[in-house]
N, C-alpha and C. Protein backbone atom coordinates (compact mmCIF):
# COMPACT_ATOMS: atom_id res chain seq x y z
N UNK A 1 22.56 86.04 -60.33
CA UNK A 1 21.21 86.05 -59.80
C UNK A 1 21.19 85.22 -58.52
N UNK A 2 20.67 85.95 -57.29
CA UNK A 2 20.82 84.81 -56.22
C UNK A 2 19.42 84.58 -56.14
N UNK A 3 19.38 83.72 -54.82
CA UNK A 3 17.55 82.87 -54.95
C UNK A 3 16.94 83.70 -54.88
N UNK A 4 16.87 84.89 -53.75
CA UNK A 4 15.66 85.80 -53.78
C UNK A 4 15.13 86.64 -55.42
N UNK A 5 16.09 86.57 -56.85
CA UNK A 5 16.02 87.16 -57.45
C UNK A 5 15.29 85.82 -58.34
N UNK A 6 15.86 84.89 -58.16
CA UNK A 6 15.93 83.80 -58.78
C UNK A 6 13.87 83.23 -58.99
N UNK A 7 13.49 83.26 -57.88
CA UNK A 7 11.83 82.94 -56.91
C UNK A 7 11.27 84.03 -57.59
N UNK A 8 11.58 84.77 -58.00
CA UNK A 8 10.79 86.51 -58.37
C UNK A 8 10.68 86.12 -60.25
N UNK A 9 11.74 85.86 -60.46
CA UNK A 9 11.85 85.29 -62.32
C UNK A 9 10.82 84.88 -62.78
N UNK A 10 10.54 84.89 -63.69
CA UNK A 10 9.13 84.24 -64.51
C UNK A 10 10.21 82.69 -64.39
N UNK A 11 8.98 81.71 -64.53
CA UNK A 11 9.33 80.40 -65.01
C UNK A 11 8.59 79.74 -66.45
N UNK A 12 10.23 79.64 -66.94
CA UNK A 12 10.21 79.12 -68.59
C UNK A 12 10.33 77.80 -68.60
N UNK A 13 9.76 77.44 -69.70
CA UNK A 13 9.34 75.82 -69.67
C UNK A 13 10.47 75.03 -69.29
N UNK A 14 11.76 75.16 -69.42
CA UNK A 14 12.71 74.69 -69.37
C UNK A 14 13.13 74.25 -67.39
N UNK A 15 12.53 75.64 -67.02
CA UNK A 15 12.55 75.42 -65.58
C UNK A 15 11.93 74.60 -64.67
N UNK A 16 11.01 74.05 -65.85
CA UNK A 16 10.20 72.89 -64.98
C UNK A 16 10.80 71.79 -64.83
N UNK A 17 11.88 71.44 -66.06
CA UNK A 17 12.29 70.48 -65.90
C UNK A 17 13.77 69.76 -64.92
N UNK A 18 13.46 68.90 -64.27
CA UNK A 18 14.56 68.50 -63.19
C UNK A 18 15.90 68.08 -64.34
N UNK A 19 15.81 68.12 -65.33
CA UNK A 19 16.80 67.73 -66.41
C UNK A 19 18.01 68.60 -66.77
N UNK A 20 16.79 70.11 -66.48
CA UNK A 20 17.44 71.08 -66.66
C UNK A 20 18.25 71.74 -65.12
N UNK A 21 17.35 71.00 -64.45
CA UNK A 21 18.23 71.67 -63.16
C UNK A 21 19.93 70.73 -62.90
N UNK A 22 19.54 69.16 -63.57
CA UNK A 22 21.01 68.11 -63.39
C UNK A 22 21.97 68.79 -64.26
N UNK A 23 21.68 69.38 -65.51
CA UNK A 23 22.78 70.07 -66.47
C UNK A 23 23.33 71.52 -65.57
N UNK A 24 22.64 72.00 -65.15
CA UNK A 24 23.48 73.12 -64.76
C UNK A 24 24.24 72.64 -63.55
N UNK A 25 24.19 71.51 -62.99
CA UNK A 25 24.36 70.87 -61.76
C UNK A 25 25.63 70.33 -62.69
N UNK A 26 25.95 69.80 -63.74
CA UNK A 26 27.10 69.28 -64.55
C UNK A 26 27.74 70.66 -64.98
N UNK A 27 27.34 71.43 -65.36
CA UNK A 27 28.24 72.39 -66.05
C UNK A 27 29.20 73.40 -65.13
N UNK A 28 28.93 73.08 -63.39
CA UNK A 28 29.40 73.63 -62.60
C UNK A 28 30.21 72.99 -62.30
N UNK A 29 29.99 71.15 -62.43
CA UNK A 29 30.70 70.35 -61.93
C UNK A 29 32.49 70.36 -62.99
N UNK A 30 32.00 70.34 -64.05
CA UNK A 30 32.72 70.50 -65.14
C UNK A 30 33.72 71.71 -64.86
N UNK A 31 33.69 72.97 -64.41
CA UNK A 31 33.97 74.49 -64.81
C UNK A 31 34.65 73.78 -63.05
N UNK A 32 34.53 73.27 -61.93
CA UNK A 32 35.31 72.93 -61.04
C UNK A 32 35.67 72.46 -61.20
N UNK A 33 36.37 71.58 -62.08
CA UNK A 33 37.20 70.26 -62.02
C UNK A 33 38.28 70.92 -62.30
N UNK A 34 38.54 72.43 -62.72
CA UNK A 34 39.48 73.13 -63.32
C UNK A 34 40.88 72.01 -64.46
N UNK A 35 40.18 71.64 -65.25
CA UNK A 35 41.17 70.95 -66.50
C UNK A 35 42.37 71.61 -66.81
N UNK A 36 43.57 70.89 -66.41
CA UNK A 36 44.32 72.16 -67.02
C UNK A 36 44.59 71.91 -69.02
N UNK A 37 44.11 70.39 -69.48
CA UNK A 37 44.40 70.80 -70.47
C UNK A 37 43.40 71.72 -71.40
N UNK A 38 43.97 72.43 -72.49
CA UNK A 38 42.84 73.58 -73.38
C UNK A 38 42.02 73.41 -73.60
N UNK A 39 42.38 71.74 -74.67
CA UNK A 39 41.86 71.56 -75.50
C UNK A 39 39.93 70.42 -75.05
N UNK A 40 40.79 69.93 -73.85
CA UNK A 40 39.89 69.12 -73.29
C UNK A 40 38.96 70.01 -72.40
N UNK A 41 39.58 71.00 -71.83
CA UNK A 41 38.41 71.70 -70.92
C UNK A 41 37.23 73.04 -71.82
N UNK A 42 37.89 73.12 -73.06
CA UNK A 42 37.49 73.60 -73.58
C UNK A 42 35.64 72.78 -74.25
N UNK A 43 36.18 71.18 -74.93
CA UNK A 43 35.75 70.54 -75.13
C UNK A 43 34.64 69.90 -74.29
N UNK A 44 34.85 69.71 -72.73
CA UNK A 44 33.70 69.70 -71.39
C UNK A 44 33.03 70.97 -71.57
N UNK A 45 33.15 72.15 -71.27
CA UNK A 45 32.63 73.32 -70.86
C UNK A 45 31.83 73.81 -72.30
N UNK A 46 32.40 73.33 -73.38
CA UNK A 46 31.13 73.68 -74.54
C UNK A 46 30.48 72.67 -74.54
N UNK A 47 30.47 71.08 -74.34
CA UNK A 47 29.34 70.10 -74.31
C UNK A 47 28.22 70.45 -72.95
N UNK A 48 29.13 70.41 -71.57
CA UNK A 48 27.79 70.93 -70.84
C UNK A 48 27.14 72.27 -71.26
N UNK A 49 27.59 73.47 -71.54
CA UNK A 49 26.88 74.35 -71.80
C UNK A 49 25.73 74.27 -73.17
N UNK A 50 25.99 73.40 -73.97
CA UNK A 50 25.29 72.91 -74.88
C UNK A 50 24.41 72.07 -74.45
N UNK A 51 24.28 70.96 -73.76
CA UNK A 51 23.60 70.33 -72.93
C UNK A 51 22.51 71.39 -71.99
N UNK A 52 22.84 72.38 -71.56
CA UNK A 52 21.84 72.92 -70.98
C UNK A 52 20.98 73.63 -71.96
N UNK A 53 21.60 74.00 -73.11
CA UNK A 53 20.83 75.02 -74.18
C UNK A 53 20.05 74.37 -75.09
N UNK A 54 20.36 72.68 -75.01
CA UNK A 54 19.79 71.98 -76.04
C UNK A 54 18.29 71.48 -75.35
N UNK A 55 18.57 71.43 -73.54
CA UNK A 55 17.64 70.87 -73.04
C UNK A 55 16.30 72.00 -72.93
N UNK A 56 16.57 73.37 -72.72
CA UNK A 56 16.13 73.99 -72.67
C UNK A 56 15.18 74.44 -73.95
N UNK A 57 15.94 74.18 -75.32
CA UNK A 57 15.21 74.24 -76.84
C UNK A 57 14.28 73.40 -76.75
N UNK A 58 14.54 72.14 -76.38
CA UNK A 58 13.47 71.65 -76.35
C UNK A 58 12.31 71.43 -75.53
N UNK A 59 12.73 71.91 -74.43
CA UNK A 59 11.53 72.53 -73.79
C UNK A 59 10.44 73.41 -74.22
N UNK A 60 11.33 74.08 -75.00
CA UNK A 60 10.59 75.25 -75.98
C UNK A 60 10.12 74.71 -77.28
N UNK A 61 10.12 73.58 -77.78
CA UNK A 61 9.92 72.83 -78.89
C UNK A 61 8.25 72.36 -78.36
N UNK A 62 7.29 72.76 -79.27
CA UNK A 62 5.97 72.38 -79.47
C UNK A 62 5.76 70.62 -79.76
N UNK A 63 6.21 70.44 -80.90
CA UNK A 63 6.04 68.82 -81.23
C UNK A 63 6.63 67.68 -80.56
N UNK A 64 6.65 66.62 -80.47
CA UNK A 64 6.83 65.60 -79.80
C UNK A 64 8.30 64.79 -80.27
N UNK A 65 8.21 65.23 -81.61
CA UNK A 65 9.60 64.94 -82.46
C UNK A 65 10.57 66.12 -82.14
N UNK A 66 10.02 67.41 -82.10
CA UNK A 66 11.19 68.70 -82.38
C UNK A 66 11.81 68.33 -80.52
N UNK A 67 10.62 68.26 -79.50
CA UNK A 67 11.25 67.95 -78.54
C UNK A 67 12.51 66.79 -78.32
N UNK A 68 11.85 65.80 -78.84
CA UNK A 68 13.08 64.21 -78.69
C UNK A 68 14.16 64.21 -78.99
N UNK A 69 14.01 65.13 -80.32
CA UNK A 69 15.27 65.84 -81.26
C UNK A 69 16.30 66.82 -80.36
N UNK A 70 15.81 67.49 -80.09
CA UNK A 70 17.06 68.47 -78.98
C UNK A 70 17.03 67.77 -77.48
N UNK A 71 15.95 66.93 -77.28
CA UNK A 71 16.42 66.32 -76.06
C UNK A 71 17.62 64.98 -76.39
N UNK A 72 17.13 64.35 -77.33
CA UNK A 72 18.52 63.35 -77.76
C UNK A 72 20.18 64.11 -77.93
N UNK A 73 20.04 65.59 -78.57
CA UNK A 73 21.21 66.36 -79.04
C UNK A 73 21.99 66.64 -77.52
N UNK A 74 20.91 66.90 -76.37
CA UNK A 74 21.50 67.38 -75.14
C UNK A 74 21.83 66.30 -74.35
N UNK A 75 21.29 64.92 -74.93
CA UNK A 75 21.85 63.48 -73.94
C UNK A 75 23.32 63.47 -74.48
N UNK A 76 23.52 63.78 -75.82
CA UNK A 76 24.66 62.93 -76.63
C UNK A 76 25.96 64.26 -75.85
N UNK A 77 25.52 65.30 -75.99
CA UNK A 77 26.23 66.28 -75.55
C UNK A 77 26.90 65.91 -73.97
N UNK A 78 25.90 65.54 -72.84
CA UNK A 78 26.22 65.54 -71.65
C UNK A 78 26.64 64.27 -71.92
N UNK A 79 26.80 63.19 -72.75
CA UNK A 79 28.23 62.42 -72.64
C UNK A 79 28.94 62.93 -72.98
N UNK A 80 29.39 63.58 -73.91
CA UNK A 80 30.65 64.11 -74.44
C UNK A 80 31.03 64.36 -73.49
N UNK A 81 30.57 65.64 -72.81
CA UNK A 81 31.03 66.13 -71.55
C UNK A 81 31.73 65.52 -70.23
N UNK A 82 31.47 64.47 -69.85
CA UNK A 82 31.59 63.55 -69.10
C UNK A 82 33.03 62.92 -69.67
N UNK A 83 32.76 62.34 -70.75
CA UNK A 83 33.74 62.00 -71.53
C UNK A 83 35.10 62.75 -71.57
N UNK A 84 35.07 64.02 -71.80
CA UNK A 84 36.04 64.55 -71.88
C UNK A 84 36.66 65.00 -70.05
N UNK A 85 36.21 65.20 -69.86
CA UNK A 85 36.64 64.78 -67.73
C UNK A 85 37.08 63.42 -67.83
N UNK A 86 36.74 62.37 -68.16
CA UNK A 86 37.10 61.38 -67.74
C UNK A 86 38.11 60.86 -68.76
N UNK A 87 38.55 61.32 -69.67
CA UNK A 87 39.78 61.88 -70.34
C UNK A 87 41.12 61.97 -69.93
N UNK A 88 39.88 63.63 -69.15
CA UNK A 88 41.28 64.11 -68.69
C UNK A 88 41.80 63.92 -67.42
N UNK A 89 41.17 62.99 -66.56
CA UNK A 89 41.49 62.57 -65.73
C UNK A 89 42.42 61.01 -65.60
N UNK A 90 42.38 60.54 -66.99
CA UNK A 90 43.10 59.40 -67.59
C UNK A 90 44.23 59.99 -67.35
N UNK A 91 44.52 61.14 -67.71
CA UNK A 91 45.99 62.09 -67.87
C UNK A 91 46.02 62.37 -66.93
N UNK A 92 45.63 62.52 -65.79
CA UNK A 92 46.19 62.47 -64.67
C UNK A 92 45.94 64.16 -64.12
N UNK A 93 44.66 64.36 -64.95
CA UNK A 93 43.46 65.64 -64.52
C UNK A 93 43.07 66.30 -63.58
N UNK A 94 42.91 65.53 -62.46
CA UNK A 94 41.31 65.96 -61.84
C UNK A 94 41.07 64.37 -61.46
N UNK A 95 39.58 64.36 -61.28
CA UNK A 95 39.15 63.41 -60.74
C UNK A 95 37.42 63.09 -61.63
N UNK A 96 37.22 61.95 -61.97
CA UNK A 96 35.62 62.63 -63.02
C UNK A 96 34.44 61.62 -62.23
N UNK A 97 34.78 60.86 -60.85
CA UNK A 97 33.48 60.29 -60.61
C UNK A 97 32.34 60.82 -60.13
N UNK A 98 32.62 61.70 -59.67
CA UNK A 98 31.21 63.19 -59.26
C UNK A 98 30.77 63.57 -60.52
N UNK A 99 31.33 64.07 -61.63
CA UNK A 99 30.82 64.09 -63.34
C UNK A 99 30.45 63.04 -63.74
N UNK A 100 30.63 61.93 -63.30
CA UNK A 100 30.04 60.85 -64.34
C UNK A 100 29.11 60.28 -63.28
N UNK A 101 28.86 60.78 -62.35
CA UNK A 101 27.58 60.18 -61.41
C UNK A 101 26.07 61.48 -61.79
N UNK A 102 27.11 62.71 -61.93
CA UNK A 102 25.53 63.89 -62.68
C UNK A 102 25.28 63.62 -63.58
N UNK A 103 26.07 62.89 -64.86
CA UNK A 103 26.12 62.68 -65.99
C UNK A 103 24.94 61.43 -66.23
N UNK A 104 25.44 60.82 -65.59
CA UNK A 104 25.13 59.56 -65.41
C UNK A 104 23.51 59.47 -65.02
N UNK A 105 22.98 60.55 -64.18
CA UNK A 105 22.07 61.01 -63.65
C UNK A 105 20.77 61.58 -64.75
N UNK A 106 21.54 62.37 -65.62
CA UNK A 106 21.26 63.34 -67.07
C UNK A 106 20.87 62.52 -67.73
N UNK A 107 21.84 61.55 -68.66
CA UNK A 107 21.65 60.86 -69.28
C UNK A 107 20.30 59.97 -69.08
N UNK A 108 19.77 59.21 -68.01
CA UNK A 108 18.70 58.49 -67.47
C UNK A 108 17.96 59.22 -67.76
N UNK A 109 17.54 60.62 -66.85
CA UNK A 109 16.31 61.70 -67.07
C UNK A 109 15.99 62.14 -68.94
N UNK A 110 17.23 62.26 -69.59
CA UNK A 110 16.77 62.84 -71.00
C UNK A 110 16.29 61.92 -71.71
N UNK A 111 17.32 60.34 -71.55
CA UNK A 111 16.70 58.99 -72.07
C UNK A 111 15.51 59.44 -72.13
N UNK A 112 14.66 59.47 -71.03
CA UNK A 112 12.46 59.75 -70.87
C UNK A 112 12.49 60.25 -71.72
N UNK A 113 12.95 61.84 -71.65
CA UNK A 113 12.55 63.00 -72.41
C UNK A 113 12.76 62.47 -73.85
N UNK A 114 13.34 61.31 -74.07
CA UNK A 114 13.62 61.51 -75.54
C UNK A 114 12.33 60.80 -76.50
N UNK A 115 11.67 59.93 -75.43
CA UNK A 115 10.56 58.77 -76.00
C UNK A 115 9.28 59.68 -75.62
């Protein structure tokens, strides 16, 4: 989808949020760092993509608890994520301070979302 298609889209609750725009901003960051190990890039690329799906549920979550609840699930997630970059950059990876500065970024914004 490029922008002109993107501006035309209905906007879902999820899109309002700048939380949701830092996760997809991580899950790109993540999917470039190209990991060569499996097990670890496997392990980044399902926490951010979970991180965006969790932030987004709860966008879609009515109550104040069901929200905090998938917004806490998508903070804990976008550490993992982070975590596992900075892993695999222990091993001599990649590089993870651009991931752990979006991360880092995420984490702050969902903290709110979670209270």
């Amino acid at each position: 989808m490029n922008d002109a298609q993107s501006s035309a889209a209905p906007l879902l609750p999820h899109h309002r949020l700048i939380a949701f725009q830092v996760a997809k901003q991580l899950l790109l960051a993540v999917k470039d760092a190209h990991i060569r190990d499996a097990k670890l890039r496997d392990e980044a690329l399902r926490s951010s993509k979970s991180t965006c799906l969790n932030i987004a549920e709860g966008a879609g979550r009515v109550t104040r608890g069901d929200k905090a609840r998938s917004f806490a699930i998508a903070r804990a997630e976008a550490v993992e994520a982070a975590a596992a970059v900075e892993i695999a950059a222990l091993l001599g990876d990649g590089a993870a301070l651009e991931i752990a500065r979006i991360a880092d970024r995420l984490v702050a914004l969902l903290t709110g979302l979670c209270r």
